[in-house]
Structures are given as structure tokens and as C-alpha cells.
Protein backbone atom coordinates (compact mmCIF):
# COMPACT_ATOMS: atom_id res chain seq x y z
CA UNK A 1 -0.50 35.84 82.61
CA UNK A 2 -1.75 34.47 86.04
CA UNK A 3 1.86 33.50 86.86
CA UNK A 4 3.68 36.38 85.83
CA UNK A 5 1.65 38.10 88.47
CA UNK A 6 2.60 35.47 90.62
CA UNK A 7 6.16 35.84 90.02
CA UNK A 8 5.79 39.54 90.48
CA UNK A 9 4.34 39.72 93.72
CA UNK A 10 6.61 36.96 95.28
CA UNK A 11 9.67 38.22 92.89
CA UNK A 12 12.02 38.47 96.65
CA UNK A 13 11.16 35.42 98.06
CA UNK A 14 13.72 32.68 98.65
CA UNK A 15 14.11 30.17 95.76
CA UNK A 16 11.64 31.98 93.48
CA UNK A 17 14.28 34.97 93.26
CA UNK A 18 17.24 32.93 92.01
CA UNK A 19 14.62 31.05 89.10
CA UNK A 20 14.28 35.52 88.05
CA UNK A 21 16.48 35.85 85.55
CA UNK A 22 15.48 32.53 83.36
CA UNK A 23 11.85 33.50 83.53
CA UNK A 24 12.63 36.77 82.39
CA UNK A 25 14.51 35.46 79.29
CA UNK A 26 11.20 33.79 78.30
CA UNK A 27 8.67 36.73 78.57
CA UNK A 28 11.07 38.37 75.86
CA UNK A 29 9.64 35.75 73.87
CA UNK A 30 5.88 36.09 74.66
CA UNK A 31 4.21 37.69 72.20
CA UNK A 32 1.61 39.10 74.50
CA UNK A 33 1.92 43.25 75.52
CA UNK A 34 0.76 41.63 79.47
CA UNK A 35 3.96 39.40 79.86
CA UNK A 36 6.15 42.18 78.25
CA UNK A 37 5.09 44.47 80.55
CA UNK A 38 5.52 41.85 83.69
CA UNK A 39 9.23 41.48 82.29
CA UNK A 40 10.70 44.87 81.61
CA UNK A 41 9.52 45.66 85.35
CA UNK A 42 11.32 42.10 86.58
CA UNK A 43 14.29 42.58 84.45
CA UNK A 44 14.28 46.33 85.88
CA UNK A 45 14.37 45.20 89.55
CA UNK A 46 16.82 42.42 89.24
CA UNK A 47 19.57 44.76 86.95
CA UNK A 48 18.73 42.35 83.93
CA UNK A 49 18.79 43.12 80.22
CA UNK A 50 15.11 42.66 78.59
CA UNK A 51 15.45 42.88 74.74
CA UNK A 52 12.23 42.00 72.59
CA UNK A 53 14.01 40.02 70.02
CA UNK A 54 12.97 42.49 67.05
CA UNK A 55 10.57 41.43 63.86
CA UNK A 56 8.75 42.87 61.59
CA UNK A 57 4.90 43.54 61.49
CA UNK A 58 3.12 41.03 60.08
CA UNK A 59 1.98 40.92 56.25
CA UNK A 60 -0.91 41.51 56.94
CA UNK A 61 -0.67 45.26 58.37
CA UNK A 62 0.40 45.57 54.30
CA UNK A 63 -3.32 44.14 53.07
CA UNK A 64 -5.67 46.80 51.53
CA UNK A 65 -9.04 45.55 53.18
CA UNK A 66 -12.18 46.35 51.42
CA UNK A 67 -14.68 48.61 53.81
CA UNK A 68 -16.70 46.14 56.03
CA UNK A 69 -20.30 47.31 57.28
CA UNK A 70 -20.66 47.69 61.00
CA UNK A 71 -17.13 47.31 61.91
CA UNK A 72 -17.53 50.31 64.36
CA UNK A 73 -20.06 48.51 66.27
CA UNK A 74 -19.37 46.61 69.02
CA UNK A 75 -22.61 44.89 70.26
CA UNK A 76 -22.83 41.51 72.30
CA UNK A 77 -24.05 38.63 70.66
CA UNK A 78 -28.23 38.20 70.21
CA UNK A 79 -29.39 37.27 73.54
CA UNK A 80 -26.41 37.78 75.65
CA UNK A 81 -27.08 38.16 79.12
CA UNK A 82 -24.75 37.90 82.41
CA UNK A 83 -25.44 33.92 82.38
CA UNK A 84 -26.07 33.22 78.68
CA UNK A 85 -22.95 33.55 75.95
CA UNK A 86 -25.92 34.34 73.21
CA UNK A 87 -25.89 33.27 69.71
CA UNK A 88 -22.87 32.03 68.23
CA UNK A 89 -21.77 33.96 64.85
CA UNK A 90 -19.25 32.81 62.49
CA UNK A 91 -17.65 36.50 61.81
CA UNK A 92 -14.18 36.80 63.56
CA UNK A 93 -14.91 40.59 63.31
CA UNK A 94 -17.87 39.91 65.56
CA UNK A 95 -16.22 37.63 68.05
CA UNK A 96 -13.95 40.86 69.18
CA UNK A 97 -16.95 43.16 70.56
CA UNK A 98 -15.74 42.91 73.71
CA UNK A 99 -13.12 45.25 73.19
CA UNK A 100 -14.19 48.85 71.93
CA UNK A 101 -12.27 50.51 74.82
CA UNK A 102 -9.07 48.18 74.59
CA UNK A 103 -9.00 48.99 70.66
CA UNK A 104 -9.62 52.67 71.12
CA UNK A 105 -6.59 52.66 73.72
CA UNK A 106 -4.34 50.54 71.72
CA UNK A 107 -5.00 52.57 68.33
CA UNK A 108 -3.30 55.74 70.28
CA UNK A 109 -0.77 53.45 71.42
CA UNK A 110 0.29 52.13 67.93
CA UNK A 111 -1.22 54.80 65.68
CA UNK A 112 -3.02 52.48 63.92
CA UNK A 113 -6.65 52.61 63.05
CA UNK A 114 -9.27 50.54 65.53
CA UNK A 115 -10.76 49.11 62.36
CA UNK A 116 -7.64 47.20 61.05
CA UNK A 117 -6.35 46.31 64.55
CA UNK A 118 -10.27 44.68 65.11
CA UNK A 119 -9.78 42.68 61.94
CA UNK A 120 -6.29 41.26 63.28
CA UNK A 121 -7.67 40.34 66.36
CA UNK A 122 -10.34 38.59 64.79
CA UNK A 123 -7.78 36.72 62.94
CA UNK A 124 -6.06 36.01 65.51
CA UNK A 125 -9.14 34.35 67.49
CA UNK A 126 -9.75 32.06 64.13
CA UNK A 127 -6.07 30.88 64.12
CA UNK A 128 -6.56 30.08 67.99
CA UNK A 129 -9.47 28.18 66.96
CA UNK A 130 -12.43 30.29 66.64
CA UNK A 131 -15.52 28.09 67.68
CA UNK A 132 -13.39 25.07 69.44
CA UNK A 133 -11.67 27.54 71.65
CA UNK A 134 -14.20 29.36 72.72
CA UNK A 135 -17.33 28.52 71.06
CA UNK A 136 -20.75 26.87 72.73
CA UNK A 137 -19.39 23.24 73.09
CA UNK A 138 -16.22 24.47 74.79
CA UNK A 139 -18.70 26.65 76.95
CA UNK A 140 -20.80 24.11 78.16
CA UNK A 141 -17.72 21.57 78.60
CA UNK A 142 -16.56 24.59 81.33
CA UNK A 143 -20.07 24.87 82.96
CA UNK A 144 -20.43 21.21 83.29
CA UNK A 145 -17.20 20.67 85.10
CA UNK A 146 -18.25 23.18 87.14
CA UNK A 147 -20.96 22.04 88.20
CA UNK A 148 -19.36 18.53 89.05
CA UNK A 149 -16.69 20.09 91.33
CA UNK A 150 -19.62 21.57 92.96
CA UNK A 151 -18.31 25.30 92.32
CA UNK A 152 -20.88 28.56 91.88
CA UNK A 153 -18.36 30.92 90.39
CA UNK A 154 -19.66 33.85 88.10
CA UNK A 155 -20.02 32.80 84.73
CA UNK A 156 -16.56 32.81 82.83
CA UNK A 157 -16.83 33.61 79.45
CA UNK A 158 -14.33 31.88 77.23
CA UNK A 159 -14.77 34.22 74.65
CA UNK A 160 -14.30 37.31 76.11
CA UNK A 161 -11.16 35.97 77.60
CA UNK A 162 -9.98 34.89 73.62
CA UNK A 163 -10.53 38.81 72.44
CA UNK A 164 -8.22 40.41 74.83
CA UNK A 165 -5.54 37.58 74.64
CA UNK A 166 -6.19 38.50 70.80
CA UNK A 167 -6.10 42.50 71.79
CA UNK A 168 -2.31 42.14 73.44
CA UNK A 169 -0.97 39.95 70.95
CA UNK A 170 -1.61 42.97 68.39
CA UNK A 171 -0.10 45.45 70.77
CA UNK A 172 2.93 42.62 71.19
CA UNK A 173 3.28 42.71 67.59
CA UNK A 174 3.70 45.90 67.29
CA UNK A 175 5.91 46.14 70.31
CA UNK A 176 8.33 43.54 68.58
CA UNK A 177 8.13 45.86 65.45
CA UNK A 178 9.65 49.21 67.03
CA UNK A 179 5.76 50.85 66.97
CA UNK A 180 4.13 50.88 70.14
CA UNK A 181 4.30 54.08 72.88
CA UNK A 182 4.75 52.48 75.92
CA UNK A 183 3.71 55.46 77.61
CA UNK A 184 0.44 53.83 76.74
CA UNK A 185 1.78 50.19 78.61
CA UNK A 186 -0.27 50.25 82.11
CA UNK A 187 -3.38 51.69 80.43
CA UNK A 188 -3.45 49.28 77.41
CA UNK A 189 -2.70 46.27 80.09
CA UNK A 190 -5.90 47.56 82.08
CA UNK A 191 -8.21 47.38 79.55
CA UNK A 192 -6.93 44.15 78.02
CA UNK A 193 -6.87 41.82 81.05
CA UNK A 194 -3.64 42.22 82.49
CA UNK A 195 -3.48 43.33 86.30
CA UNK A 196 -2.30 46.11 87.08
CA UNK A 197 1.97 46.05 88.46
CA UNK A 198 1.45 48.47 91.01
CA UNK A 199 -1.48 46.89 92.36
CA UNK A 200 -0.78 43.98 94.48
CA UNK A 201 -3.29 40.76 95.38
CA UNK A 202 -6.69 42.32 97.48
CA UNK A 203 -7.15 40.10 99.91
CA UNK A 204 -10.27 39.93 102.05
CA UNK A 205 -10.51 40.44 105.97
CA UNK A 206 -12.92 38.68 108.24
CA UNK A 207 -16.60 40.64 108.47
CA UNK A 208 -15.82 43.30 111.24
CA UNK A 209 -18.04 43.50 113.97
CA UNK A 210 -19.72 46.38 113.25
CA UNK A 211 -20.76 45.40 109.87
CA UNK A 212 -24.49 43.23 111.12
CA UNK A 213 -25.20 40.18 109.03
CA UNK A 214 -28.76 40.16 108.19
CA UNK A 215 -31.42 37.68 108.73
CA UNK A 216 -32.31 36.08 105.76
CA UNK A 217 -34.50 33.07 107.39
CA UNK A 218 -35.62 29.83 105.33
CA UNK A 219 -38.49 30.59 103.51
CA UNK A 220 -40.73 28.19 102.24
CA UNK A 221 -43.75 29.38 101.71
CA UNK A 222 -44.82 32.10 99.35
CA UNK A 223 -46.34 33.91 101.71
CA UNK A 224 -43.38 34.25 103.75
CA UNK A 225 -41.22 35.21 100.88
CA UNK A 226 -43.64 38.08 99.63
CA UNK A 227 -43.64 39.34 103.69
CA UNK A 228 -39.77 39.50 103.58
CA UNK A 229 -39.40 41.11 99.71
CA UNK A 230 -42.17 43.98 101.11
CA UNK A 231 -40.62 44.23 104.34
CA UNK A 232 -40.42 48.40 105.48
CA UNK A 233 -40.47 48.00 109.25
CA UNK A 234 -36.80 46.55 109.20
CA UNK A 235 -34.45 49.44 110.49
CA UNK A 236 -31.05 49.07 110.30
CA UNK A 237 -28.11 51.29 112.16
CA UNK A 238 -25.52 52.74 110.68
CA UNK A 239 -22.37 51.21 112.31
CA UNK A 240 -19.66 52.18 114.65
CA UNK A 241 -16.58 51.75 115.78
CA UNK A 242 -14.18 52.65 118.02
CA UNK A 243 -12.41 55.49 117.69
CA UNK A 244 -13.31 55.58 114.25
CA UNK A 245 -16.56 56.73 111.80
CA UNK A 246 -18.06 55.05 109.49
CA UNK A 247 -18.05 57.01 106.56
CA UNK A 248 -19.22 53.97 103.43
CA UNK A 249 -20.45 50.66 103.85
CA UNK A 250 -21.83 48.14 100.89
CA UNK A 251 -22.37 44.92 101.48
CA UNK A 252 -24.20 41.71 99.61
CA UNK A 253 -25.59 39.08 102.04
CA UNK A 254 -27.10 35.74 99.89
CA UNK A 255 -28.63 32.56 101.23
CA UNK A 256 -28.75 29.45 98.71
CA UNK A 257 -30.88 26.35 98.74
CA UNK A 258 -31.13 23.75 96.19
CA UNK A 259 -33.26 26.13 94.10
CA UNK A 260 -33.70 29.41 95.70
CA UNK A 261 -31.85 31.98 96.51
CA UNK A 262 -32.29 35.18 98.60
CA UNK A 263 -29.63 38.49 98.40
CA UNK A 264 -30.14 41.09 100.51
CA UNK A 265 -27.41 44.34 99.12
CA UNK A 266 -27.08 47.69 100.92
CA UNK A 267 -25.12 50.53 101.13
CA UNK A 268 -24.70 53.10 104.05
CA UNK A 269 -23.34 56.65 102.30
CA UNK A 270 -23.35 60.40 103.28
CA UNK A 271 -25.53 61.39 100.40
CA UNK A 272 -28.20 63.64 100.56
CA UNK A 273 -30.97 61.40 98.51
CA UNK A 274 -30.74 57.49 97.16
CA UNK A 275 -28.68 56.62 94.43
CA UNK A 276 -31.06 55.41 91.04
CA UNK A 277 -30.42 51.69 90.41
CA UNK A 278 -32.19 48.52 90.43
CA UNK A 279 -29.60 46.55 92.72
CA UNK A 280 -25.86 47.65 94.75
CA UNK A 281 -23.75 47.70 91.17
CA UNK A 282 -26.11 49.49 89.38
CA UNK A 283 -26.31 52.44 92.19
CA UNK A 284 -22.49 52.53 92.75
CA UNK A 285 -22.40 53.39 89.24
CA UNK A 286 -24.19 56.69 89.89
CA UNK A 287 -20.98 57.15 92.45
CA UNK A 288 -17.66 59.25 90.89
CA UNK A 289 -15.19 56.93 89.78
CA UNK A 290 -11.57 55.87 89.49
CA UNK A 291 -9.59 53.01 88.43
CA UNK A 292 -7.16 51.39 90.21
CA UNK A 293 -3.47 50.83 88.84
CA UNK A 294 -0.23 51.56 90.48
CA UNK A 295 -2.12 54.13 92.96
CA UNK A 296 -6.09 55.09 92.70
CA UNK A 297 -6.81 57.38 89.78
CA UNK A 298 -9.87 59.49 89.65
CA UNK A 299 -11.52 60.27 86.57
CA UNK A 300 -13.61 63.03 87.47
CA UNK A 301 -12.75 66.40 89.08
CA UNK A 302 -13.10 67.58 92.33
CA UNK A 303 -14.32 65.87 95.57
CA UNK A 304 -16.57 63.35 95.70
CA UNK A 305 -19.73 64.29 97.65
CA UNK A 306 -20.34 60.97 99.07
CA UNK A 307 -16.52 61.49 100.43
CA UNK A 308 -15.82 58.23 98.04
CA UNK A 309 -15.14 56.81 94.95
CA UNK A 310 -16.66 53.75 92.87
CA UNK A 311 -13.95 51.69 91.25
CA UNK A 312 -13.96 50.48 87.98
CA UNK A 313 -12.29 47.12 87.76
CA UNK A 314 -11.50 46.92 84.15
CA UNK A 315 -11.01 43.43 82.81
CA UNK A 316 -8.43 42.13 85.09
CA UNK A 317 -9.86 41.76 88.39
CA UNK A 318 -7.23 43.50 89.89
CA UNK A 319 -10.25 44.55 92.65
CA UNK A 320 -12.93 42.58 93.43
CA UNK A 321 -16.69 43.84 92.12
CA UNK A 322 -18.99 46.49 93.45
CA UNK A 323 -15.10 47.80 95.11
CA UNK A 324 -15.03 51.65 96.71
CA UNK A 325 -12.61 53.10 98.16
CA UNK A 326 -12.00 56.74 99.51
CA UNK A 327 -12.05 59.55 97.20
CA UNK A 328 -8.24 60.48 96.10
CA UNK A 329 -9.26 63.90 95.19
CA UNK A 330 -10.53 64.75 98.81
CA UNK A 331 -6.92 62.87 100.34
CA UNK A 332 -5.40 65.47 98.43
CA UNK A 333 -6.87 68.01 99.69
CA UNK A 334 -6.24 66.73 103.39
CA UNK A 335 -2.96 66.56 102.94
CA UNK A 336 -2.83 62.70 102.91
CA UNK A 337 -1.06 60.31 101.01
CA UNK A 338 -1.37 56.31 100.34
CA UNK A 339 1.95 54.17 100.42
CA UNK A 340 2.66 52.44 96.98
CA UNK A 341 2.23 49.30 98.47
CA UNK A 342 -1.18 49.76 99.70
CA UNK A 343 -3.69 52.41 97.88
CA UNK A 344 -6.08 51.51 100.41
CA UNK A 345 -4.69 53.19 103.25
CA UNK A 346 -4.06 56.96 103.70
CA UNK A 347 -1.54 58.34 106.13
CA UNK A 348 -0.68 61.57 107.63
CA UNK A 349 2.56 63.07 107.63
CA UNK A 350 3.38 61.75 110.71
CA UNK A 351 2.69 58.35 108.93
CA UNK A 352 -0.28 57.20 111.14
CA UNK A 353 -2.96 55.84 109.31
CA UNK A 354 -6.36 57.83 109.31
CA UNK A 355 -8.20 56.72 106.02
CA UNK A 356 -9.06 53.13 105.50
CA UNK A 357 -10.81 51.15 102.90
CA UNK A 358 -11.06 47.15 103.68
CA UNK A 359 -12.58 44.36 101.71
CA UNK A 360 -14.30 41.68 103.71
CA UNK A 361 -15.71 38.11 103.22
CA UNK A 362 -17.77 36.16 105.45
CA UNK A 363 -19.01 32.93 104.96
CA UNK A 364 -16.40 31.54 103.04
CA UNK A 365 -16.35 29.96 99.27
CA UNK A 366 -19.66 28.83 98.09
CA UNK A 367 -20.89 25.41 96.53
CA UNK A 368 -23.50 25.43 94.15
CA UNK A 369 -26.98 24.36 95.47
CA UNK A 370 -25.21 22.82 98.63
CA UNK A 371 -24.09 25.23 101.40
CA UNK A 372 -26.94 27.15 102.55
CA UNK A 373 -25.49 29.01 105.36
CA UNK A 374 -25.47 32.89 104.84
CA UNK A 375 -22.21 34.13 103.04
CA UNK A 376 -21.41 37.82 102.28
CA UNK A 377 -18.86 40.44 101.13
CA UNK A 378 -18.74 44.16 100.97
CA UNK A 379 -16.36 47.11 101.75
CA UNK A 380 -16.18 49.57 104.63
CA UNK A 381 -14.43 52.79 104.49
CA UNK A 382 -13.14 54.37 107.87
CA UNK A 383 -11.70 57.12 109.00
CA UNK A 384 -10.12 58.64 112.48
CA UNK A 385 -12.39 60.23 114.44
CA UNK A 386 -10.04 62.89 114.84
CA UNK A 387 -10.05 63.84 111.03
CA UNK A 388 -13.86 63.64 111.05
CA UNK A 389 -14.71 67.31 111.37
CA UNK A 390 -12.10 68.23 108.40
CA UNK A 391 -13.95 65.35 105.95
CA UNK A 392 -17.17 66.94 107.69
CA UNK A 393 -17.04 70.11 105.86
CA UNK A 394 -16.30 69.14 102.93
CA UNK A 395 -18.65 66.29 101.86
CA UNK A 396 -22.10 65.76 102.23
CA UNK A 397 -23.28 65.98 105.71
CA UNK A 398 -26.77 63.67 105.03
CA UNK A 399 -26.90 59.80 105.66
CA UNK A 400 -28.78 57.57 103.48
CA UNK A 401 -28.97 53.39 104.04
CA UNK A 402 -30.35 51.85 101.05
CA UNK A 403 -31.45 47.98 100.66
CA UNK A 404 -32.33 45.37 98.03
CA UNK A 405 -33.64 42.27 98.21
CA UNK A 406 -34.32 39.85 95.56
CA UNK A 407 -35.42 36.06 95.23
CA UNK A 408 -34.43 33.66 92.97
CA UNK A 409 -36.12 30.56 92.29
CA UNK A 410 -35.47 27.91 89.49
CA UNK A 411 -34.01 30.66 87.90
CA UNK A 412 -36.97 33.37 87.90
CA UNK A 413 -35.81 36.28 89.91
CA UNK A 414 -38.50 38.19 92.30
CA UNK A 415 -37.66 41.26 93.16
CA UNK A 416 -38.80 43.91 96.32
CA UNK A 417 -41.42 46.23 95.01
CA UNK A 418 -39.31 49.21 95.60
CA UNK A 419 -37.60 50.37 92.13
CA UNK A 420 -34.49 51.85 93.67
CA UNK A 421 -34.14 49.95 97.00
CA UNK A 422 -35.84 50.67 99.83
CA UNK A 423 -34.51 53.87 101.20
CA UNK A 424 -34.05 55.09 104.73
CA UNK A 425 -32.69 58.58 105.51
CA UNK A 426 -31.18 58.98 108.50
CA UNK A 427 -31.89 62.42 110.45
CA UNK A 428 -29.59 61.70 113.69
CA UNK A 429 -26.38 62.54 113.75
């Protein structure tokens, strides 16, 4: 899947371009709804014929299954938590919880119920090989190498990547079978891992100026620690930049010694009040939201009052977390419009750019338990200070900084005594 989307976002350059057509001829053999979809668009470009070779659906589509309780459920394992893969079970049924919303999708795609296309998957994860694919050994194997390269990524869990490989072979079977809407294609690829086409690679910019890197010192002591967790006297400024405003800012700032940690996440937004959540992802949550394919997508109506949307990355990490971008609903109504290309930018009709969303990175790539310089991300929408008093009228015209800071040590977290961030509201304009 990973280099499919390679192939597609490189498809014109020399010497990758003239390898096209052969790579093409094998994703008519994947069976896998992702590479299908990569393929048709390929063979499209380059004026090549893609033909799924045709076959039947499998047997057991024909199987009368007895009624199985709790197949409508979809509940993580016992003890599953955003570290901790929980208790293994031996059900195949249960090994596919991760994908209510992919099966729910795919059932309107194949007209097929969500209960027997849950048991296939399932099936499909035991003939892939259930517990030595993707069961606790084969975990741990992944964290310790990990850990010897000396890598703190977020926690990859094998499994979850097993069900939706499982989820678009069954949509691939179909599609080899003459059943599958592929008016459905783009949505079923969202919610079963595969990146969106339209979407190309977000990369990160350096931290812009304006955007002020905290001071998260070295504390030792626990005193020290408790003074910086309470800490209400801190004030910070909204930014500012040239010729532009500032209309969203989030941001997560971390520090990292051998076995503490200290994160420090805000977010600058015209909102009247603060937004209810115990950290940044949680809040931006409370925020309208889209998704992000060929072009942003709202799902709600109207304009956002923050001016902005939260984006919901789906499974594919076609954007990175905690992502927001401007509200699509209120470019609309401006008379704006975003180049396929680049969803992040909005342009007039004069085709200057006046609405932009950037993702930046500071700090580079960390180690586990080695670097301990500060290292932070976060997004910044901006817009031109000449459009400012249209956007003005039609948003909310309050300012609100929020902040949360947390400590981690030997894995017990410590959080600030303030249940939804500490919260400043802003009263200069």
C-alpha cells in the first residue's frame, strides 16, 4: 500500500514513469480494494487498460451461519489502552473490532450485511495467521526492536493494521466478483487504511517565528515540578505576523529525560469560552469537523464559529494528528477556492493566496529516553489581513488561549490541576 502511494505521487518523474505500465498490470492482481483503487487512477492517467481479472465470490458468501451473540459489538480488547494491545482472545470475530465504521461503509458498498462481511474478515485474519501475525509475541518482537534502534514512535498496533488489510480484501473480493459500487471507492479506502488519491504527502515546515517555544526547564525536584504543573502567572501572546492574522494556533511542546517527560499543549482560537477536554485532542474534538480526501469535506453545516475545522484523520494518516485547517464552509462563502493540489491553501479569484493552514515541526525526530532537547509540532492557520474584516463578521469575535501541561514519570502521568486546561481569555483586540 505504502508504495502505491509512492508511485502515485512521483507517477511523472523520470525513470519511475516508464516502470507505469508494468506496475499497473500487477495491482490488477492485488486483491486489496487500496491497490485497486491506486491502479484504475494510474492506468487512467497513463491511457492504460486496468481489467480486474474477474472471479467469483468466494464459497463462503454461500454458508448459512448460525446467529452469533455480540457480533454487533465492536469493543477493544479487556484492558486496551493507547500503549497496551489488552488481552488476547482467540475469536477471529473479535480480532475485527476495529472496524465498525469500515464495515458499515463497505456493507452499502457491496450490499451485503456487516455481520457476514465481519465473519470473513475474521477469517481472513486466521488464514493470515491469527496470533503469529499479530498476536502478543509478534507485538513485543515490534516494541523491542524499537526500542534497540532507539525510536519513540506511537505505539503501532499490529492488529489493527491486520483488520483493515482483512476489511479491503472483502471489498477486493467483491470487486473481482462484479458487486461492489465504486461510487463508494474513496470513502471505503478512508476508513480502511488507504490514503486518500487526492491528498498528497503533508509535509512539515520549520516552527515560524511567531509561534514561541515554551520553557519547559529541567526539573528535578518535586517541588519544582508541582510549581510548573500549578503555574497561572505564565501569560502568553497571541501571535503575529506580518501582514497577516493569526486566526488558530495548536501546538504540543514535550521535553524527555531518561524517565520523565513534560508536554506542554495549547491552542489559540476565536471562541467565546474554552473548549471541554482533558488535553489538545480531546478539546479539538469539541471543534466542527471534516475529513480530508481529494479536497476538505465538512461534515457539519454551516460556518464554523471558531472560523475552523478539526480534521479527522481516519486510519490512513493521510494528515498528521490533532490537524485543523480552515473551515471549507466559511471559504465558500468568501468566495474562495483551494487548488486540487493543495487543500491547504485558499485563493481568490485573482489567484493570490489569502487563507493558509501549515503544519510545522521543530525539534526534529525523537529518540527514546535520549534526546532531551525540546521538540514540538502544531498547526497555524493564517489569513490576509486584508480579508480579516470579511472573516470578522462572520465568526466569533472572542479570543481564548488554552494550556495543558502534564508530567510523566516512570510511566505515572501528573497532570495540572486545572480539568480543562488552564484558560486565558483575551479582552484586547
Amino acid at each position: 500500500m505504502e508504495a502505491c502511494r509512492i508511485t502515485w505521487e512521483n507517477r511523472y518523474c523520470d525513470g519511475l514513469s516508464d516502470l507505469i505500465p508494468g506496475l499497473v498490470g500487477q495491482m490488477t492482481v492485488a486483491i486489496d480494494i487500496g491497490i485497486f483503487n491506486y491502479g484504475q487512477v494510474l492506468a487512467r492517467a497513463f491511457g492504460l487498460p486496468f481489467v480486474i481479472p474477474r472471479k467469483d465470490l468466494p464459497a463462503f458468501y454461500q454458508l448459512e451461519l448460525p446467529d452469533s451473540p455480540g457480533i454487533e459489538d465492536y469493543e477493544p480488547p479487556p484492558g486496551f489502552t493507547s500503549t497496551y494491545r489488552g488481552m488476547w482472545l482467540d475469536n477471529p470475530v473479535a480480532w475485527t473490532w476495529p472496524l465498525e465504521v469500515a464495515l458499515r461503509v463497505l456493507a452499502k458498498a457491496t450490499d451485503c450485511p456487516p455481520s457476514i462481511l465481519r465473519r470473513r474478515a475474521g477469517e481472513l485474519m486466521r488464514r493470515d495467521g491469527g496470533r503469529r501475525l499479530f498476536g502478543p509475541e509478534p507485538v513485543n518482537a515490534q516494541h523491542d526492536r524499537l526500542t534497540r534502534l532507539e525510536l519513540k514512535l506511537l505505539f503501532r498496533r499490529l492488529e489493527v493494521v491486520a483488520a483493515f488489510r482483512a476489511a479491503r480484501e472483502v471489498a477486493a473480493e467483491f470487486a473481482a466478483a462484479g458487486r461492489f459500487d465504486w461510487s463508494y471507492i474513496e470513502l471505503v479506502a478512508f476508513r480502511t487504511g488507504a490514503a486518500s488519491l487526492g491528498l498528497t504527502s503533508f509535509f512539515p515546515t520549520p516552527r515560524p517565528a511567531e509561534i514561541v517555544r515554551p520553557a519547559i526547564a529541567k526539573l528535578k525536584r518535586s517541588g519544582e515540578i508541582e510549581a510548573w504543573l500549578n503555574d497561572d502567572e505564565t501569560q502568553p501572546t497571541w501571535p503575529s505576523a506580518p501582514g497577516r492574522v493569526i486566526l488558530a494556533s495548536v501546538y504540543t511542546f514535550e521535553r524527555t529525560s531518561v524517565r520523565e517527560t513534560y508536554v506542554e499543549e495549547g491552542t489559540m482560537l476565536h471562541v467565546a469560552g474554552s473548549l471541554n477536554g482533558p488535553n489538545l485532542s480531546a478539546a479539538l474534538c469539541n471543534l466542527p469537523r471534516s475529513v480530508a480526501l481529494n479536497s476538505i469535506y465538512s461534515t457539519y453545516r454551516g460556518i464554523s464559529p471558531a472560523g475552523i475545522t478539526f480534521l479527522d484523520d481516519g486510519v490512513s494518516a493521510s494528515v498528521p494528528d490533532n490537524a485543523i485547517a480552515f473551515c471549507p464552509n466559511l471559504a465558500a462563502t468568501l468566495g474562495l477556492n483551494a487548488k486540487p493540489e493543495d487543500p491547504w491553501t485558499y485563493y481568490n479569484d485573482r489567484q493570490e493566496p489569502l487563507v493558509q493552514t501549515i503544519w510545522w515541526r521543530d525539534g526534529g525526530l525523537k529518540r527514546i529516553d535520549i534526546d532531551r532537547s525540546i521538540s514540538g509540532s502544531g498547526f497555524v492557520v493564517s489569513v490576509a489581513a486584508e480579508l480579516w474584516p470579511n472573516i470578522e463578521s462572520l465568526i466569533e469575535t472572542g479570543r481564548t488561549i488554552q494550556l495543558w501541561r502534564s508530567h510523566t514519570s516512570n510511566g505515572e502521568t501528573t497532570k495540572a490541576p486545572f480539568p480543562n486546561g488552564r484558560v486565558i481569555v483575551l479582552t484586547e483586540q
